[in-house]
PDB file of N, CA and C in Angstrom:
ATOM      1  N   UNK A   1     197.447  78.504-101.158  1.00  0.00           N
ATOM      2  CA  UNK A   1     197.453  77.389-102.097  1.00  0.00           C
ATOM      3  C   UNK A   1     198.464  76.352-101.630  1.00  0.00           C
ATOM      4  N   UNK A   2     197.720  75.244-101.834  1.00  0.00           N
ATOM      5  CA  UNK A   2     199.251  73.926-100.943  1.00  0.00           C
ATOM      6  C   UNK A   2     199.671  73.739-102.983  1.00  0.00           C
ATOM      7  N   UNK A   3     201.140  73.304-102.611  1.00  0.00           N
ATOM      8  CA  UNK A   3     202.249  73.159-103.400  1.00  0.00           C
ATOM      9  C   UNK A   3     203.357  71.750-103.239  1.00  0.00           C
ATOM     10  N   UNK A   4     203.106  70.974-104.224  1.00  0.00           N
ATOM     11  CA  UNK A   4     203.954  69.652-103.731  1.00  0.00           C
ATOM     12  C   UNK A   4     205.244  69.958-104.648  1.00  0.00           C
ATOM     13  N   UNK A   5     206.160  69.643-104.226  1.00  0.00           N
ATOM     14  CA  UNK A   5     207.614  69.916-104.662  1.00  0.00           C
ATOM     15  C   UNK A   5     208.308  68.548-104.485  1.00  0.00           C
ATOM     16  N   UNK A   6     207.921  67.720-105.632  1.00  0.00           N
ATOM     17  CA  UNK A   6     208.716  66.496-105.804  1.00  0.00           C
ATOM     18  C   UNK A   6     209.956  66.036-106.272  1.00  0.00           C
ATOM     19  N   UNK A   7     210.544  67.357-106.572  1.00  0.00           N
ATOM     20  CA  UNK A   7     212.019  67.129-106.569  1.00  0.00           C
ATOM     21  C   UNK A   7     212.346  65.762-108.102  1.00  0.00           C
ATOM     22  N   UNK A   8     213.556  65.118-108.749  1.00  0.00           N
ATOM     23  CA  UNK A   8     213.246  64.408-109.365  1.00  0.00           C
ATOM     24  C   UNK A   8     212.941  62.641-108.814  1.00  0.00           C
ATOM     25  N   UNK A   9     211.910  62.233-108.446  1.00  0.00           N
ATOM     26  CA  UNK A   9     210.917  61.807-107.548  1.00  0.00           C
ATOM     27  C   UNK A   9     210.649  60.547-109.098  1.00  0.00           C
ATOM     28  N   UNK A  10     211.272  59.823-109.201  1.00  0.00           N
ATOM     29  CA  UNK A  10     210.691  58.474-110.165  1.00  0.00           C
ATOM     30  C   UNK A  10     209.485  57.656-110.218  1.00  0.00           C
ATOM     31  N   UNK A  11     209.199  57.419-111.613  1.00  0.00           N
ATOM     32  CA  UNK A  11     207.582  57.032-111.344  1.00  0.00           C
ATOM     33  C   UNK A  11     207.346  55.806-110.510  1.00  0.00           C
ATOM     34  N   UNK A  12     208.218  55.140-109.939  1.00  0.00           N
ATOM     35  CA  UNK A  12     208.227  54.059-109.190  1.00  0.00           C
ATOM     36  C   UNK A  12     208.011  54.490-107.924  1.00  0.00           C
ATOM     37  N   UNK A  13     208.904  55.409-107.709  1.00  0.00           N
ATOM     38  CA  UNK A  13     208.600  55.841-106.232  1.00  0.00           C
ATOM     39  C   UNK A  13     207.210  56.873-106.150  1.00  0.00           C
ATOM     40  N   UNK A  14     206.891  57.415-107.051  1.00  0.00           N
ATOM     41  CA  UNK A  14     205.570  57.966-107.166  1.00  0.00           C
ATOM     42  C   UNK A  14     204.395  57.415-106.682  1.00  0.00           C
ATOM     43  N   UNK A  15     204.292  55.710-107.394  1.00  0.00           N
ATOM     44  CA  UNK A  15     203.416  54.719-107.379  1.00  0.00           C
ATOM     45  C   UNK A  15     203.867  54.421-105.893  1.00  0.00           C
ATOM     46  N   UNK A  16     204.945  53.976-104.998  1.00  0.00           N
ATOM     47  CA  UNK A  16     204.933  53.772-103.764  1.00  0.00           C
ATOM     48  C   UNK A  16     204.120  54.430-103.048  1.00  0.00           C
ATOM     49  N   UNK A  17     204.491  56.042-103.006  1.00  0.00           N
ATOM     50  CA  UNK A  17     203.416  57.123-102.267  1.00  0.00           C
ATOM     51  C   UNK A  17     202.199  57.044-102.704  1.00  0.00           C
ATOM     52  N   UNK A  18     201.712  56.902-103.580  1.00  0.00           N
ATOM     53  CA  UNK A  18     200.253  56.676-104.255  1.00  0.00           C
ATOM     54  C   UNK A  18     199.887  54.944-103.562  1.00  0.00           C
ATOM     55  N   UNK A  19     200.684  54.240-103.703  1.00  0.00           N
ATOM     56  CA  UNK A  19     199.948  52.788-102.789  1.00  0.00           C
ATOM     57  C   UNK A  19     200.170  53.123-101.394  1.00  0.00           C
ATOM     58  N   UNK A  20     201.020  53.800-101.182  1.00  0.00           N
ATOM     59  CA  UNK A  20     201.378  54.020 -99.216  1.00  0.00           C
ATOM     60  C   UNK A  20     200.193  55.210 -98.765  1.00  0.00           C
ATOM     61  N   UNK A  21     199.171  55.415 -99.602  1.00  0.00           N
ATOM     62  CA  UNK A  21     198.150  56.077 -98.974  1.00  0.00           C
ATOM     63  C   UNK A  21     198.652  57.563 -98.378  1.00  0.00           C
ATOM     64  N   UNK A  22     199.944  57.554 -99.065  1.00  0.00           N
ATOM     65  CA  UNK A  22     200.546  59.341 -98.706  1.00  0.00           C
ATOM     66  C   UNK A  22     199.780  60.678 -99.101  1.00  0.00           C
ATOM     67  N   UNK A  23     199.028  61.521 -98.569  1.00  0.00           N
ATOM     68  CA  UNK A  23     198.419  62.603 -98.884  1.00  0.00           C
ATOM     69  C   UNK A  23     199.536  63.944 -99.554  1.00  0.00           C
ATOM     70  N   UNK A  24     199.040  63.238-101.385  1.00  0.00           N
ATOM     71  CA  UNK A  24     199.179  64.354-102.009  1.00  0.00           C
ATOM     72  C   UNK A  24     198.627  65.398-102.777  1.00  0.00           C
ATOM     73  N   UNK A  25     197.682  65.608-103.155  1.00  0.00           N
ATOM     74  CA  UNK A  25     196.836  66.178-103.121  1.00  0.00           C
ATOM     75  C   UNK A  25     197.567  67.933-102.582  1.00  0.00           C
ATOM     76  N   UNK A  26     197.358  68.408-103.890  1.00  0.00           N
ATOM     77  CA  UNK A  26     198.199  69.818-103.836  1.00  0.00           C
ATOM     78  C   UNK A  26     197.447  70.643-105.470  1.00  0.00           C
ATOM     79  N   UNK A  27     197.323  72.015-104.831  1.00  0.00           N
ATOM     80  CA  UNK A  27     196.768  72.990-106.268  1.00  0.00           C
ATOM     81  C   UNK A  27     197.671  72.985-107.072  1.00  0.00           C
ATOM     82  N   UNK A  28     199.067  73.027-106.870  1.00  0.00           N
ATOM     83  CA  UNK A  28     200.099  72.714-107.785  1.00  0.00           C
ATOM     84  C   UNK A  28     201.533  72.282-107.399  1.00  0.00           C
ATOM     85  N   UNK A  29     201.421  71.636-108.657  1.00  0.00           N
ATOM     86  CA  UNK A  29     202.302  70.553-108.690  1.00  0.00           C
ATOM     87  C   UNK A  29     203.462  71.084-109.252  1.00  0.00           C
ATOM     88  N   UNK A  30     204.781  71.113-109.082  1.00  0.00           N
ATOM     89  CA  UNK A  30     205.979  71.207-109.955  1.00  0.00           C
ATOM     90  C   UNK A  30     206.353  70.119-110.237  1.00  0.00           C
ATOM     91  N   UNK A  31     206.182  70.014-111.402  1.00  0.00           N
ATOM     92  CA  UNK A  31     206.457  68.678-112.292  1.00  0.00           C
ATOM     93  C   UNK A  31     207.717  67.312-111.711  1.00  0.00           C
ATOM     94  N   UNK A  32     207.697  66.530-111.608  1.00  0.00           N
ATOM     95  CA  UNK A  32     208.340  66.222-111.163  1.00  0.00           C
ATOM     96  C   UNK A  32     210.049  65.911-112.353  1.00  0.00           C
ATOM     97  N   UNK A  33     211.118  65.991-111.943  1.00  0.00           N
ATOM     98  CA  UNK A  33     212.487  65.511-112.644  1.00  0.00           C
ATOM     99  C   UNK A  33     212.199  66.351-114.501  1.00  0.00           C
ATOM    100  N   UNK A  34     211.929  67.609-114.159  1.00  0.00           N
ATOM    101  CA  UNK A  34     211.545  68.524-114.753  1.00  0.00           C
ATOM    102  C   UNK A  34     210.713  67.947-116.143  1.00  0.00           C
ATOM    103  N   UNK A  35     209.751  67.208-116.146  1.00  0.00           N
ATOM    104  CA  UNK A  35     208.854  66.397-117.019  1.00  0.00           C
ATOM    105  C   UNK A  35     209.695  65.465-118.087  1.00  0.00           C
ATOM    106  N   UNK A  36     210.360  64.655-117.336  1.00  0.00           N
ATOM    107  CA  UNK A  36     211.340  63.508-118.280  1.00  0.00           C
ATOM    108  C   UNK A  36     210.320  62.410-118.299  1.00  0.00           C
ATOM    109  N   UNK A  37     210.649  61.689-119.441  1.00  0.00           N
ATOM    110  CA  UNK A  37     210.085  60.445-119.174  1.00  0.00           C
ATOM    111  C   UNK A  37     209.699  59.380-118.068  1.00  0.00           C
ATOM    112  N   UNK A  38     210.579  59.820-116.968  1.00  0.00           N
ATOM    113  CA  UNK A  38     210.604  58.925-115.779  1.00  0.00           C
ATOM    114  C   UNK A  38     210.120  59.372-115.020  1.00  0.00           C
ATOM    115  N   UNK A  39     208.947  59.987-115.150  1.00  0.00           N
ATOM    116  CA  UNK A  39     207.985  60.778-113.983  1.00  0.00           C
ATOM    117  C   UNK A  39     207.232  61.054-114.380  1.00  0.00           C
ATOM    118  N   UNK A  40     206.088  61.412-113.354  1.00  0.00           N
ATOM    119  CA  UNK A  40     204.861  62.222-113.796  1.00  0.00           C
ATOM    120  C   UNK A  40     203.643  61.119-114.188  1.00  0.00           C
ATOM    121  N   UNK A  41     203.937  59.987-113.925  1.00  0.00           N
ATOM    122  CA  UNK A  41     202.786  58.509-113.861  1.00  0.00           C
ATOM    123  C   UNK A  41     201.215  59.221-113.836  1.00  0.00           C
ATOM    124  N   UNK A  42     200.517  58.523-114.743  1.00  0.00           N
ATOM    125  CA  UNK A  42     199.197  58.746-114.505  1.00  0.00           C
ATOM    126  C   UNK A  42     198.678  58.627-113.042  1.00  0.00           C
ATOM    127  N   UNK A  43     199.413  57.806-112.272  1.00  0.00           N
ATOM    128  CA  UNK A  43     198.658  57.056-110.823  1.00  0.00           C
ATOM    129  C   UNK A  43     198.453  58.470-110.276  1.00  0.00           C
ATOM    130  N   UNK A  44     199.907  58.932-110.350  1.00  0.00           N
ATOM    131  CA  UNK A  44     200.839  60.282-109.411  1.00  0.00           C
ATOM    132  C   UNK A  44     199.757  61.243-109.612  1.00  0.00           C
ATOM    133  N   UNK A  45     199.763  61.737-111.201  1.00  0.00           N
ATOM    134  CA  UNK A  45     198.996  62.941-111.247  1.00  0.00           C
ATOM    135  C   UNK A  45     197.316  62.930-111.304  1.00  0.00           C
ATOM    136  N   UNK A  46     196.834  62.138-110.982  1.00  0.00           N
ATOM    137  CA  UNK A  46     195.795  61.752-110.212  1.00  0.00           C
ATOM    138  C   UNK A  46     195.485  61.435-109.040  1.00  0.00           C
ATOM    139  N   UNK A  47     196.531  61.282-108.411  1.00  0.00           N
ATOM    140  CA  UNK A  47     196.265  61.417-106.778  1.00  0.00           C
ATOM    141  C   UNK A  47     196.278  62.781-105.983  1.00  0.00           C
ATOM    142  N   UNK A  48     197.367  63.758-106.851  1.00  0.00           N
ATOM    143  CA  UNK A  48     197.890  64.741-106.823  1.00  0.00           C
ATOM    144  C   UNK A  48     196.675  65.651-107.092  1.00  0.00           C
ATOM    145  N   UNK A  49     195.795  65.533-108.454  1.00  0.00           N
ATOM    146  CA  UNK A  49     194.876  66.017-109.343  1.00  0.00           C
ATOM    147  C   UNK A  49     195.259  67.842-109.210  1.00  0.00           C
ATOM    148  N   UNK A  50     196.530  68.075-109.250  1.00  0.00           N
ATOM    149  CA  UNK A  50     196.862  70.072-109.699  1.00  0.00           C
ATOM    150  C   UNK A  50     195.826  70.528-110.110  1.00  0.00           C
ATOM    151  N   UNK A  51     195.781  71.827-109.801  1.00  0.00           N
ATOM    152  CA  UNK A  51     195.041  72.686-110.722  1.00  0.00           C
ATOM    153  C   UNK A  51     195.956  73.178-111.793  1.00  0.00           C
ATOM    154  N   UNK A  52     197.488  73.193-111.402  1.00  0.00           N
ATOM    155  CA  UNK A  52     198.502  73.472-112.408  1.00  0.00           C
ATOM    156  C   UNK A  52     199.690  73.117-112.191  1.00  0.00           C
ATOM    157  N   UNK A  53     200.130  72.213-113.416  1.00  0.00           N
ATOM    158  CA  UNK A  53     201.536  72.022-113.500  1.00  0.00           C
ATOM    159  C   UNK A  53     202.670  72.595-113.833  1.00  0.00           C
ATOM    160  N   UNK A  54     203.565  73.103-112.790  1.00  0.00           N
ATOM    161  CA  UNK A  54     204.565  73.606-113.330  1.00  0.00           C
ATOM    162  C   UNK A  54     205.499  72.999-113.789  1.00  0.00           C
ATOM    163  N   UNK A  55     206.270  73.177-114.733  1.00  0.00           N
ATOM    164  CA  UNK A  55     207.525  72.512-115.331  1.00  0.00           C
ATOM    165  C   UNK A  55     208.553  73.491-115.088  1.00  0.00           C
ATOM    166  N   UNK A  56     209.780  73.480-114.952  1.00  0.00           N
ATOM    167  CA  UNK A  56     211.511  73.847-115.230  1.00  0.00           C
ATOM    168  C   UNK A  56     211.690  72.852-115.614  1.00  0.00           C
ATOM    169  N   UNK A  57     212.018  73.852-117.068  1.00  0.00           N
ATOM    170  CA  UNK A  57     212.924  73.191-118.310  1.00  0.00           C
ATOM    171  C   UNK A  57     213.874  74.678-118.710  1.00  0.00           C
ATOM    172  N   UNK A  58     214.890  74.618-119.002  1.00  0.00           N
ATOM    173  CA  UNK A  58     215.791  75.910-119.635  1.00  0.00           C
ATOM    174  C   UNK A  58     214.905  75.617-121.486  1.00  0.00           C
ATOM    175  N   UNK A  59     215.193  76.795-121.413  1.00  0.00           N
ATOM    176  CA  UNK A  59     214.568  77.410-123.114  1.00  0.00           C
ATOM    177  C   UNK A  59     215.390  76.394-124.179  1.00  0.00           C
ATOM    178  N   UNK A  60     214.933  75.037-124.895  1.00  0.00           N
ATOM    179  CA  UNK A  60     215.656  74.665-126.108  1.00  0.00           C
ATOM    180  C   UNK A  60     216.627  73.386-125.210  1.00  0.00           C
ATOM    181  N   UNK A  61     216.365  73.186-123.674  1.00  0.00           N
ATOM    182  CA  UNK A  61     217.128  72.214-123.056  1.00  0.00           C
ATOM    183  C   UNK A  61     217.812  70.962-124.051  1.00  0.00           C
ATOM    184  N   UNK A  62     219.024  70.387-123.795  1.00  0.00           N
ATOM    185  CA  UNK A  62     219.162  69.168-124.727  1.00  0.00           C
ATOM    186  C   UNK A  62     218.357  67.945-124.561  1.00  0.00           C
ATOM    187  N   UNK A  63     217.663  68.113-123.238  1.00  0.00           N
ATOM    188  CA  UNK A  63     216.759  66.790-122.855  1.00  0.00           C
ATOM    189  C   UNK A  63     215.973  66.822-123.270  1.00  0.00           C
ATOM    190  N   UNK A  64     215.465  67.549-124.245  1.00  0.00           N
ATOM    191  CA  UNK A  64     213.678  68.332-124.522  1.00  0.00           C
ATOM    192  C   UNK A  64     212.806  68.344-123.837  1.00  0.00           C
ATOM    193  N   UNK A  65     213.096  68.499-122.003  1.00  0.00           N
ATOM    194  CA  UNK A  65     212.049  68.544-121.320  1.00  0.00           C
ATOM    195  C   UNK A  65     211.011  69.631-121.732  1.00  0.00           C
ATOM    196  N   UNK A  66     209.938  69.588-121.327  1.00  0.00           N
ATOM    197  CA  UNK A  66     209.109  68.168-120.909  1.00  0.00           C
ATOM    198  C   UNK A  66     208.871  67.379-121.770  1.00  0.00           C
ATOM    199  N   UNK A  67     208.989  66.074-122.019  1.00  0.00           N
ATOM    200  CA  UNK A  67     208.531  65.195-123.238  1.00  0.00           C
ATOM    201  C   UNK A  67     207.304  65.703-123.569  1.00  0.00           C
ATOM    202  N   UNK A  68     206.589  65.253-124.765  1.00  0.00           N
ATOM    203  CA  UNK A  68     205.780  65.539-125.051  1.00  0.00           C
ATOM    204  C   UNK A  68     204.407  64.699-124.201  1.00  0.00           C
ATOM    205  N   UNK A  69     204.814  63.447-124.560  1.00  0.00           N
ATOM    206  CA  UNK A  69     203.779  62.655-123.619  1.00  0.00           C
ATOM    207  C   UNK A  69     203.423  62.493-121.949  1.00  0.00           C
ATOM    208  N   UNK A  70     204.561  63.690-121.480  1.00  0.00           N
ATOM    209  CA  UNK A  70     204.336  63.986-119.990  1.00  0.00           C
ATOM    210  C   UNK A  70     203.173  65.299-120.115  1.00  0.00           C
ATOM    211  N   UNK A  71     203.940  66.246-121.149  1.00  0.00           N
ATOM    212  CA  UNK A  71     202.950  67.296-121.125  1.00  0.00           C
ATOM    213  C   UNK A  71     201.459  67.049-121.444  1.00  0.00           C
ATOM    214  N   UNK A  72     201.323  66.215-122.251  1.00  0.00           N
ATOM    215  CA  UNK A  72     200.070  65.300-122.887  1.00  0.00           C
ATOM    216  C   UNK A  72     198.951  65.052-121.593  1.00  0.00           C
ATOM    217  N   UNK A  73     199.733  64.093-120.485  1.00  0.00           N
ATOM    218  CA  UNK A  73     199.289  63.508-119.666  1.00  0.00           C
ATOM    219  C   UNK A  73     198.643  64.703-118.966  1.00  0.00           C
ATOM    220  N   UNK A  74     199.010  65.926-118.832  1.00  0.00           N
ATOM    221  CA  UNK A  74     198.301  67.158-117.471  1.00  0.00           C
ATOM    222  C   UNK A  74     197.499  67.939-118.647  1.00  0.00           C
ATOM    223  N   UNK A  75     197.585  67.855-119.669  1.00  0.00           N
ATOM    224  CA  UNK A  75     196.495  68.547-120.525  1.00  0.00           C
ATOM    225  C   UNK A  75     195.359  68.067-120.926  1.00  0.00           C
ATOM    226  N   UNK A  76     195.716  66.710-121.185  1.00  0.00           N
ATOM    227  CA  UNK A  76     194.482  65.749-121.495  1.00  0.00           C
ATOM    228  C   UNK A  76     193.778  65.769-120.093  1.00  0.00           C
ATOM    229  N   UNK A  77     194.233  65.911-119.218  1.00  0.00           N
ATOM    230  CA  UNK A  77     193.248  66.045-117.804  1.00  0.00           C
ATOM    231  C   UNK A  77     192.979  67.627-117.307  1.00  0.00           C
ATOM    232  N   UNK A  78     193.070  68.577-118.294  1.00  0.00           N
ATOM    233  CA  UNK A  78     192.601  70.095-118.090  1.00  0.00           C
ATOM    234  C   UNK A  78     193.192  70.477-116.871  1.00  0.00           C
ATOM    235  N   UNK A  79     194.907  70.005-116.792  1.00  0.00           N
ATOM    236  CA  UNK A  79     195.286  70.993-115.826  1.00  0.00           C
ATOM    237  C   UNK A  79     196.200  72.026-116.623  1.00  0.00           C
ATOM    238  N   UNK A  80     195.979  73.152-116.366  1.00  0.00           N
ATOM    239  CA  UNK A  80     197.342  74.205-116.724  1.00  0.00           C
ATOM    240  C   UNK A  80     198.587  74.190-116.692  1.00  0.00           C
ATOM    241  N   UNK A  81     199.434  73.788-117.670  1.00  0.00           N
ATOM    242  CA  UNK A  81     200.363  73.667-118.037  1.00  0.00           C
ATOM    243  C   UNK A  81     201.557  74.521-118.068  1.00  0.00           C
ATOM    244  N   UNK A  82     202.450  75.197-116.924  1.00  0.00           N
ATOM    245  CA  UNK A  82     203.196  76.087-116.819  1.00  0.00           C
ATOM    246  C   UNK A  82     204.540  75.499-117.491  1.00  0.00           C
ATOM    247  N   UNK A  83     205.162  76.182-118.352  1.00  0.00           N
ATOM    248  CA  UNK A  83     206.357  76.088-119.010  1.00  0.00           C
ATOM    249  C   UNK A  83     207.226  76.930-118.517  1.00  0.00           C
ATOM    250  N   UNK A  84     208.693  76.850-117.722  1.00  0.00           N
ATOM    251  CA  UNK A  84     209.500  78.022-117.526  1.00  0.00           C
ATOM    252  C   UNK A  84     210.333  78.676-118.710  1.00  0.00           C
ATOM    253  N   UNK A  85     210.282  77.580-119.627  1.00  0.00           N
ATOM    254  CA  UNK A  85     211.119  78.179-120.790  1.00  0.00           C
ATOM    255  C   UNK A  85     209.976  78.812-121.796  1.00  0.00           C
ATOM    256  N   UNK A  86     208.941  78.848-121.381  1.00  0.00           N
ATOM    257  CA  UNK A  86     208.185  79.936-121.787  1.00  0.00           C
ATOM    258  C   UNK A  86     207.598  81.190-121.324  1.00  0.00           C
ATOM    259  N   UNK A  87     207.667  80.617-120.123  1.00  0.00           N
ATOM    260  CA  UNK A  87     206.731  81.608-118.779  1.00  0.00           C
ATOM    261  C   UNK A  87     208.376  82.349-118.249  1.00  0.00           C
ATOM    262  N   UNK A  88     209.223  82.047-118.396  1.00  0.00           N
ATOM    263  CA  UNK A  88     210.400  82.331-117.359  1.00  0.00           C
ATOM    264  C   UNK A  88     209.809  82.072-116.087  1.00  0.00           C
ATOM    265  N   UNK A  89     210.085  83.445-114.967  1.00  0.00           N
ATOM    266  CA  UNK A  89     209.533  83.002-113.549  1.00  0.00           C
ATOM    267  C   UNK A  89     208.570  82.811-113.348  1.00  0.00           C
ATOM    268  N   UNK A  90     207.501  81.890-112.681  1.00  0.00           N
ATOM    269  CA  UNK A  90     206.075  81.815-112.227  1.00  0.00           C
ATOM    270  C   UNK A  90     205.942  82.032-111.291  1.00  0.00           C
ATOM    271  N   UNK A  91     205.273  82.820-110.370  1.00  0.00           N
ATOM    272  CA  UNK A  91     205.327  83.314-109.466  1.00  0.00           C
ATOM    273  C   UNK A  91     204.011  83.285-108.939  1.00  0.00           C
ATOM    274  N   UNK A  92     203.531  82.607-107.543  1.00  0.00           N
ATOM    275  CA  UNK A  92     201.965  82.393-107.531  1.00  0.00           C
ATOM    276  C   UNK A  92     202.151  82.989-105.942  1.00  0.00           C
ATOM    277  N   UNK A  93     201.119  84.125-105.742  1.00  0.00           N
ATOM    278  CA  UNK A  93     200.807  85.155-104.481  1.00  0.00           C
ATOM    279  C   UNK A  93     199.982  84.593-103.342  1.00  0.00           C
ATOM    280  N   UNK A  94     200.110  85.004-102.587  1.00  0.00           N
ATOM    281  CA  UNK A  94     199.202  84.347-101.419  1.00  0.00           C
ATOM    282  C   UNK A  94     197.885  84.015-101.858  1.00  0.00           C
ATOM    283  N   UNK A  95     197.432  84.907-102.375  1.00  0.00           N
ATOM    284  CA  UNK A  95     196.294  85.368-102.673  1.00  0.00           C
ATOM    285  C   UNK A  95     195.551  84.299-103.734  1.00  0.00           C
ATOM    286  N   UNK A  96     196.898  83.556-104.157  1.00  0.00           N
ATOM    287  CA  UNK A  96     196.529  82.836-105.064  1.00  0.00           C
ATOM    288  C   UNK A  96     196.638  82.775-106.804  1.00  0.00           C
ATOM    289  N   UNK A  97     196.945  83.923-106.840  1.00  0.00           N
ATOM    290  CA  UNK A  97     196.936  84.772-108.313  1.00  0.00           C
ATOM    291  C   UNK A  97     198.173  84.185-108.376  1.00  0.00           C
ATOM    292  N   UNK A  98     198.320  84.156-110.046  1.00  0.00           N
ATOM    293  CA  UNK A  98     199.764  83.814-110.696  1.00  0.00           C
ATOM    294  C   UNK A  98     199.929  84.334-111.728  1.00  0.00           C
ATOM    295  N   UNK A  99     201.563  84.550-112.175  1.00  0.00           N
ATOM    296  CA  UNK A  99     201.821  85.309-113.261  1.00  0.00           C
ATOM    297  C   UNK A  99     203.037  84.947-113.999  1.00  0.00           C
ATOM    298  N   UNK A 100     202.912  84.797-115.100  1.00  0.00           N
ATOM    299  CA  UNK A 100     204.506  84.896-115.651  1.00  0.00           C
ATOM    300  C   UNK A 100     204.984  85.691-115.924  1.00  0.00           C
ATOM    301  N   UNK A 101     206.366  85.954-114.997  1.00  0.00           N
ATOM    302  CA  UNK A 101     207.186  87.586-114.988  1.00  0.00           C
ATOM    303  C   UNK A 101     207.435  87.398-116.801  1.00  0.00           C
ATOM    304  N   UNK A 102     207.417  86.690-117.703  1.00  0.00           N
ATOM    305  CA  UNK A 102     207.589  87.474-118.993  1.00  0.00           C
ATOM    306  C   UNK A 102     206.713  88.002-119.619  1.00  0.00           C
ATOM    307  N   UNK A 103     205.330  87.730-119.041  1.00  0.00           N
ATOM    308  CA  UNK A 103     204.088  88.699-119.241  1.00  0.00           C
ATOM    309  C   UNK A 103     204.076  89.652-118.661  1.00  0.00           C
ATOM    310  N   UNK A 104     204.842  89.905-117.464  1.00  0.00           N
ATOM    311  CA  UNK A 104     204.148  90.951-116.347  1.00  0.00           C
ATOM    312  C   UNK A 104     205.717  92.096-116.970  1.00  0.00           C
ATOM    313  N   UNK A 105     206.574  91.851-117.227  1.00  0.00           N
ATOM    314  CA  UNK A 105     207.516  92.754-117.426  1.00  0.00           C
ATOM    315  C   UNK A 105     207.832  92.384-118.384  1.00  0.00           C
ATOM    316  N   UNK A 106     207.994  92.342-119.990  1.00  0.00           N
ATOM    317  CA  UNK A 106     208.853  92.161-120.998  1.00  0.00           C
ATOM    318  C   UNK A 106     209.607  92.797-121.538  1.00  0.00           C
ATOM    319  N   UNK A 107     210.560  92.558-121.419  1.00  0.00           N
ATOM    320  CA  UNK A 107     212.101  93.175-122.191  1.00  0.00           C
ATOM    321  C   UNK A 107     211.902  93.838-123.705  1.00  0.00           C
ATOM    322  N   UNK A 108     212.575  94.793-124.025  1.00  0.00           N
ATOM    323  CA  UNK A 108     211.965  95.624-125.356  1.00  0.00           C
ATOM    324  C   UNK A 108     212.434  94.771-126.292  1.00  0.00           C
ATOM    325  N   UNK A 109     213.132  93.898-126.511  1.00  0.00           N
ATOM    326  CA  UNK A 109     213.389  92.778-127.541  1.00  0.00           C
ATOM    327  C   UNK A 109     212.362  91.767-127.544  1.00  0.00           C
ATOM    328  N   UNK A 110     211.545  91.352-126.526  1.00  0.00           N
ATOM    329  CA  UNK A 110     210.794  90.679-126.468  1.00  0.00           C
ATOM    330  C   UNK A 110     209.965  90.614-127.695  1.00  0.00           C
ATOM    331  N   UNK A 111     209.416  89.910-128.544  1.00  0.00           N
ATOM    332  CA  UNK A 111     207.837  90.324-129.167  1.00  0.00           C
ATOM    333  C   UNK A 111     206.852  90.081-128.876  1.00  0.00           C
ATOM    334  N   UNK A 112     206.130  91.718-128.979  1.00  0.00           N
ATOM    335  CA  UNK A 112     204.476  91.369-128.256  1.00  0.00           C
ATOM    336  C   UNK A 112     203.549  91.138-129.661  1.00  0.00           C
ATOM    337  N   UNK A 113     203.195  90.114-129.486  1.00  0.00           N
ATOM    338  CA  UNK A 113     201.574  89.631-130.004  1.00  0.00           C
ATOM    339  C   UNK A 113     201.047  90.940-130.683  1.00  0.00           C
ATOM    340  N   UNK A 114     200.579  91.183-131.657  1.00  0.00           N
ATOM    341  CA  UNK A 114     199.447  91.984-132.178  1.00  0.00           C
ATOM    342  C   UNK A 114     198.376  91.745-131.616  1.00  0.00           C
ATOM    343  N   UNK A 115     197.447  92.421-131.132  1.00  0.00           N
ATOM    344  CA  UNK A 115     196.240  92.353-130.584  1.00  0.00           C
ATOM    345  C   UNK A 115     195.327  91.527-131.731  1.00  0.00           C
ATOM    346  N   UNK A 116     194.415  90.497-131.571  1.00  0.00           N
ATOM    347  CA  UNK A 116     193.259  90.193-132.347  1.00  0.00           C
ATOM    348  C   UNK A 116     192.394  90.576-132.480  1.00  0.00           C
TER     349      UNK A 116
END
C-alpha cells in the first residue's frame, strides 16, 4: 500500500503540490498537521483521493483535533476515517490489512460493546 506522510504540510502549500502537478496519490493518507483547520484542503484530498485517513490526535487534545469540518471533508467523500485517540495504534501489514491495536488487544478496563 503507498502511504503519503505530510507532516504539518499547510493548505497553501498543499494547493502548490496539487498546481505543481506533484504525484500524490496514496491508499493512505495521514492527515495532515494532525486535522487542524489549516490543512487537509478539498484540492489536497482529492488529488490524494485515500482509501483512508489517518489522524493523530491524543485522546480529549486541547486543540480538538481533528476539527470537525476536516473530519467532514474525508467522510463526505467515503474515505475511512482513522482516529488515534480512538483507534490508539493503527497498524496497516504488508498485506494490506489494518487494525486498531485497541481492538486487537484490549485492556481489562477497557469496555467491550455488548454484542447486537
Amino acid at each position: 500500500a503507498s502511504v503519503l506522510l505530510p507532516g504539518d504540510l499547510p493548505a497553501a502549500q498543499e494547493l502548490a503540490l496539487v498546481a505543481a502537478g506533484a504525484p500524490l496519490a496514496a491508499e493512505v493518507l495521514v492527515v495532515p498537521h494532525h486535522g487542524s483547520r489549516s490543512s487537509s484542503s478539498d484540492g489536497f484530498i482529492d488529488a490524494v483521493s485515500p482509501r483512508v485517513a489517518v489522524v493523530q490526535a491524543g485522546y480529549l487534545n486541547r486543540f480538538g483535533h481533528p476539527a470537525p469540518e476536516v473530519s467532514a471533508r474525508f467522510v463526505g467523500r467515503g474515505i475511512e476515517l482513522v482516529r488515534s485517540d480512538a483507534c490508539g495504534a493503527w497498524t496497516l501489514a504488508a498485506d494490506g490489512q489494518a487494525q486498531c491495536e485497541r481492538e486487537r488487544s484490549r485492556r481489562y478496563w477497557h469496555h467491550r460493546p455488548s454484542p447486537s
